[in-house]
N, C-alpha and C. Protein backbone atom coordinates (compact mmCIF):
# COMPACT_ATOMS: atom_id res chain seq x y z
N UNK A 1 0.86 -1.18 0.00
CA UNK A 1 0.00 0.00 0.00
C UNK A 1 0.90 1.24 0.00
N UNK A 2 0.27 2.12 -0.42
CA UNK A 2 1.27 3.79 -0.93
C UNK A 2 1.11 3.86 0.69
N UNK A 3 2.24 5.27 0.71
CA UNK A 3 2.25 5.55 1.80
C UNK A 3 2.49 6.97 1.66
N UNK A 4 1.57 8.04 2.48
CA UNK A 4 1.25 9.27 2.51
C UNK A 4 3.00 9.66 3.22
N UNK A 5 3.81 10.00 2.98
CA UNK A 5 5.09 10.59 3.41
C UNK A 5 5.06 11.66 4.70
N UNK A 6 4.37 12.66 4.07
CA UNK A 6 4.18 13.42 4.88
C UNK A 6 3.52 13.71 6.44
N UNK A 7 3.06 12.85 6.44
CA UNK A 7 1.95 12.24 7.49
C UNK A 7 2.19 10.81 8.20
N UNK A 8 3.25 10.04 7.21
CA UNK A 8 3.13 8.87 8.16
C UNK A 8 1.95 7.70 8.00
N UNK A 9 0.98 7.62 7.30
CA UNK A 9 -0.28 6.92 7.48
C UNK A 9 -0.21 6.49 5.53
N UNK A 10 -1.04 5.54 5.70
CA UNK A 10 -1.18 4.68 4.22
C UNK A 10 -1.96 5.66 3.58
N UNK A 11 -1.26 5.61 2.35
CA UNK A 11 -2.28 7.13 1.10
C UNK A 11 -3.87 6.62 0.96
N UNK A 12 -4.70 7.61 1.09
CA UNK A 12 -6.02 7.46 1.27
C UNK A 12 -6.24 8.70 -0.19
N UNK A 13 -7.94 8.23 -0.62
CA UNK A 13 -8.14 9.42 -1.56
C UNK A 13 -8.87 10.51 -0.81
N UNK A 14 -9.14 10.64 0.47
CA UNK A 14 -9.23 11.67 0.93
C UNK A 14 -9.07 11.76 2.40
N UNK A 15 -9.65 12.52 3.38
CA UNK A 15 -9.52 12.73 4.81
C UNK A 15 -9.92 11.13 5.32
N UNK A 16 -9.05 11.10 6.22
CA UNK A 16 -9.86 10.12 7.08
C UNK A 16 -10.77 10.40 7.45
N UNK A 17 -11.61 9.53 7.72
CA UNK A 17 -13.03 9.34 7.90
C UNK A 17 -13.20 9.01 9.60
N UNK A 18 -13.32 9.47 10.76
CA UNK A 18 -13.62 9.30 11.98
C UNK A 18 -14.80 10.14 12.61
N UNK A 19 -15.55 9.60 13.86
CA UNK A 19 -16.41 10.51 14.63
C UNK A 19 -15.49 11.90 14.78
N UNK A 20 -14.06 11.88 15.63
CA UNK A 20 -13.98 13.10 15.43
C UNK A 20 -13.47 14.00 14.09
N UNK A 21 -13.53 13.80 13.16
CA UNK A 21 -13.52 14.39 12.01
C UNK A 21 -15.46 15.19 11.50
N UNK A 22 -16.13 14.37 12.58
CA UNK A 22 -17.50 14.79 12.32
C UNK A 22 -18.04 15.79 13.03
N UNK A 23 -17.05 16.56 13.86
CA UNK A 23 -17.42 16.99 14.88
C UNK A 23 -17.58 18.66 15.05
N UNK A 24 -17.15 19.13 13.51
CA UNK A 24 -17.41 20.42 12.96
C UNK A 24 -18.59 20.28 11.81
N UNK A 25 -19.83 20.21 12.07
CA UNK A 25 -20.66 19.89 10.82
C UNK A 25 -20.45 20.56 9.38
N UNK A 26 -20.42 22.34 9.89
CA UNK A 26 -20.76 23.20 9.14
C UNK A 26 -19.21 22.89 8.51
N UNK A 27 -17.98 22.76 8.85
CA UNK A 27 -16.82 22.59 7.87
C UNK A 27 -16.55 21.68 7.36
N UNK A 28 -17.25 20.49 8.02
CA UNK A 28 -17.21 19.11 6.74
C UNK A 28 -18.24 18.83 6.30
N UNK A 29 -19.80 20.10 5.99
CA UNK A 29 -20.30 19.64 4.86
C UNK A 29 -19.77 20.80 3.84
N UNK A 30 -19.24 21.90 4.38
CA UNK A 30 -18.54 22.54 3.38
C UNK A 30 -17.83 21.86 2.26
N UNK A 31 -16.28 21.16 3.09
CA UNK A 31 -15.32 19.91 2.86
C UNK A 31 -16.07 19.07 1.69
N UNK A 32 -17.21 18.36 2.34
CA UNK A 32 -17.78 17.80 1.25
C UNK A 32 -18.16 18.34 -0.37
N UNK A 33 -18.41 19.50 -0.01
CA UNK A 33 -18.96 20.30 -1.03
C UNK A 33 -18.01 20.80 -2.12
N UNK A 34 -17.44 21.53 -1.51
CA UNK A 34 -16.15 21.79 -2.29
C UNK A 34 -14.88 20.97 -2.51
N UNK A 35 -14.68 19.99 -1.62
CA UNK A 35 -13.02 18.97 -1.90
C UNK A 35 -11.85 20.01 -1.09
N UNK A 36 -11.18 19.12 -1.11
CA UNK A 36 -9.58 20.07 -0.89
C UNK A 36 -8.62 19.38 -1.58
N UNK A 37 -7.78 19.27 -0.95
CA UNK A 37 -6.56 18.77 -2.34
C UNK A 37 -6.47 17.06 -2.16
N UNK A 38 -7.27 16.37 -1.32
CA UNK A 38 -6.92 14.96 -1.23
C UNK A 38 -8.62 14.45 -1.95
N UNK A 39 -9.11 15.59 -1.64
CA UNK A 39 -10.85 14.77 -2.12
C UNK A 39 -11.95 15.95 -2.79
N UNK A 40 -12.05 15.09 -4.17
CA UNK A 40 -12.45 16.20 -5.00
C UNK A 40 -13.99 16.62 -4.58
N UNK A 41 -14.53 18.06 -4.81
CA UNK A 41 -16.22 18.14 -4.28
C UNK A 41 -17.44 17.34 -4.70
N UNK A 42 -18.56 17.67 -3.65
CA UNK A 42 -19.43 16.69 -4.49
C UNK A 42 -20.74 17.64 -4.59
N UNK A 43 -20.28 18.63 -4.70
CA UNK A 43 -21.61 20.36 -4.55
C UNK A 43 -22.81 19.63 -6.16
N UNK A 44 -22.20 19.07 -6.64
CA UNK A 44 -23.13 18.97 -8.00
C UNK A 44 -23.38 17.72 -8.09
N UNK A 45 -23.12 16.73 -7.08
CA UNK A 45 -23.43 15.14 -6.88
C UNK A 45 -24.51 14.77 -6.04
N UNK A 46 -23.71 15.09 -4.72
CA UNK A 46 -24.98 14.94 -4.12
C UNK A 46 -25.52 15.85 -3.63
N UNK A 47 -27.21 15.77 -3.20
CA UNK A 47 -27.54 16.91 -2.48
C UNK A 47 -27.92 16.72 -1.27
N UNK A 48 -28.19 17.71 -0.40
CA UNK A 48 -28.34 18.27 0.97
C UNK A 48 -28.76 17.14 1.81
N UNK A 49 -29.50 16.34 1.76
CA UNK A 49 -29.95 15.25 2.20
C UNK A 49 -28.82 13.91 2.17
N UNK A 50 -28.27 13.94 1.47
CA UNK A 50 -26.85 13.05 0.72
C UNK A 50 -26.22 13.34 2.08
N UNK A 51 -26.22 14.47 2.00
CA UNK A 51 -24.38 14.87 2.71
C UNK A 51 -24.65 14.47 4.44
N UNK A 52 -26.44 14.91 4.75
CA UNK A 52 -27.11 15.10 5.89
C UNK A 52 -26.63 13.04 6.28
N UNK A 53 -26.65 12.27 5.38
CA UNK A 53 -26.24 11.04 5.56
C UNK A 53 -25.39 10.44 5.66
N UNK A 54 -24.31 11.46 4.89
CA UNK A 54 -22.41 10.73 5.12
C UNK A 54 -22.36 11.90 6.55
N UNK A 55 -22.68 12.83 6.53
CA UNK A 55 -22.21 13.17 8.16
C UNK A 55 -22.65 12.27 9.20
N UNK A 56 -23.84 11.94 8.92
CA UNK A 56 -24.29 10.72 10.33
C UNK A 56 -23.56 9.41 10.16
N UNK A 57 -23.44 9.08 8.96
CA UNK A 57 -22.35 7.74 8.69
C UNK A 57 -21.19 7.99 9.69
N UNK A 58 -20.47 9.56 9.21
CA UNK A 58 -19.46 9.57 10.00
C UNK A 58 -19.38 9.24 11.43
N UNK A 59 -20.24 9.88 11.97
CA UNK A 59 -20.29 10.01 13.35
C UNK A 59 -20.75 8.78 14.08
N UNK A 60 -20.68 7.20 13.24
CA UNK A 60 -20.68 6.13 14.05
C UNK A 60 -19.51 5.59 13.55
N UNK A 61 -18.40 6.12 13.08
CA UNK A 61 -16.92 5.53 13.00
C UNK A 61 -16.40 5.80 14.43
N UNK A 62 -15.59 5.03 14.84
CA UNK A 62 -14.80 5.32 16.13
C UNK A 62 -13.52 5.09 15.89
N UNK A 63 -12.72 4.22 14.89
CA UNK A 63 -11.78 4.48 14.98
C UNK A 63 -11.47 5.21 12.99
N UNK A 64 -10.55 6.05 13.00
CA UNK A 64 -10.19 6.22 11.68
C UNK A 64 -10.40 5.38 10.20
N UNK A 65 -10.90 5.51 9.48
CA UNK A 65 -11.00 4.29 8.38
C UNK A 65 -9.84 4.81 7.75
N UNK A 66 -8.88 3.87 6.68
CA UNK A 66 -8.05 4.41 5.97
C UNK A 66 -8.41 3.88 4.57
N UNK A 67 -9.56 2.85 4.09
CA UNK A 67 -9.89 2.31 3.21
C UNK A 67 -11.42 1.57 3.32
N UNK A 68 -11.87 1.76 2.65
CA UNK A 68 -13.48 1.12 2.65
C UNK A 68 -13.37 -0.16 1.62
N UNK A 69 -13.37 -1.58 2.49
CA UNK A 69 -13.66 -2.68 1.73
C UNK A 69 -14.98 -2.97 1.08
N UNK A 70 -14.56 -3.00 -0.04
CA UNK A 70 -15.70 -3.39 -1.04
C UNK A 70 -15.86 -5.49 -0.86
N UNK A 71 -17.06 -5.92 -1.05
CA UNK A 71 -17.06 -7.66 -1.28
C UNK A 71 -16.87 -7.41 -2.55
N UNK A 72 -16.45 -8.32 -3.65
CA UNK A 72 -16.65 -8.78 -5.07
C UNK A 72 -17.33 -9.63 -5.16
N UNK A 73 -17.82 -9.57 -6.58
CA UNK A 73 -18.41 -11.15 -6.77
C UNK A 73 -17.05 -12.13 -6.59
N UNK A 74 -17.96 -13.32 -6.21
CA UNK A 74 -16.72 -14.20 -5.67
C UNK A 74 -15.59 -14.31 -5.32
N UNK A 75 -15.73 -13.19 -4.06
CA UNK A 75 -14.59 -13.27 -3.16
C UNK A 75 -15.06 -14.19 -1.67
């Protein structure tokens, strides 16, 4: 796995994902909206209700995610 240099932690395509990363609403549905340089926006993807659902997603992570496992077919 890549590894983010600067930081120390395995390269992710954007912020880690934790409760406390959820814990400023108004700047990570901004974040969401617009991107920053690790995660591009999603202002024209999803809407208001969308985002109202990855913030509550967030806020039952407890520890950091650094990757979201997908199943495959036949794995």
């Amino acid at each position: 796995m890549a590894r983010d240099s600067a930081q120390g932690r395995p390269a992710t395509h954007g912020p880690l994902l934790s409760k406390a990363s959820a814990s400023d609403e108004i700047k990570l549905r901004q974040k969401i909206k617009d991107g920053s340089r690790l995660m591009p926006g999603y202002k024209h993807t999803l809407k208001d209700g969308q985002i109202d659902q990855v913030i509550a997603f967030m806020k039952t992570i407890e520890q950091p995610l650094t990757r979201l496992a997908v199943a495959r077919a036949g794995e």
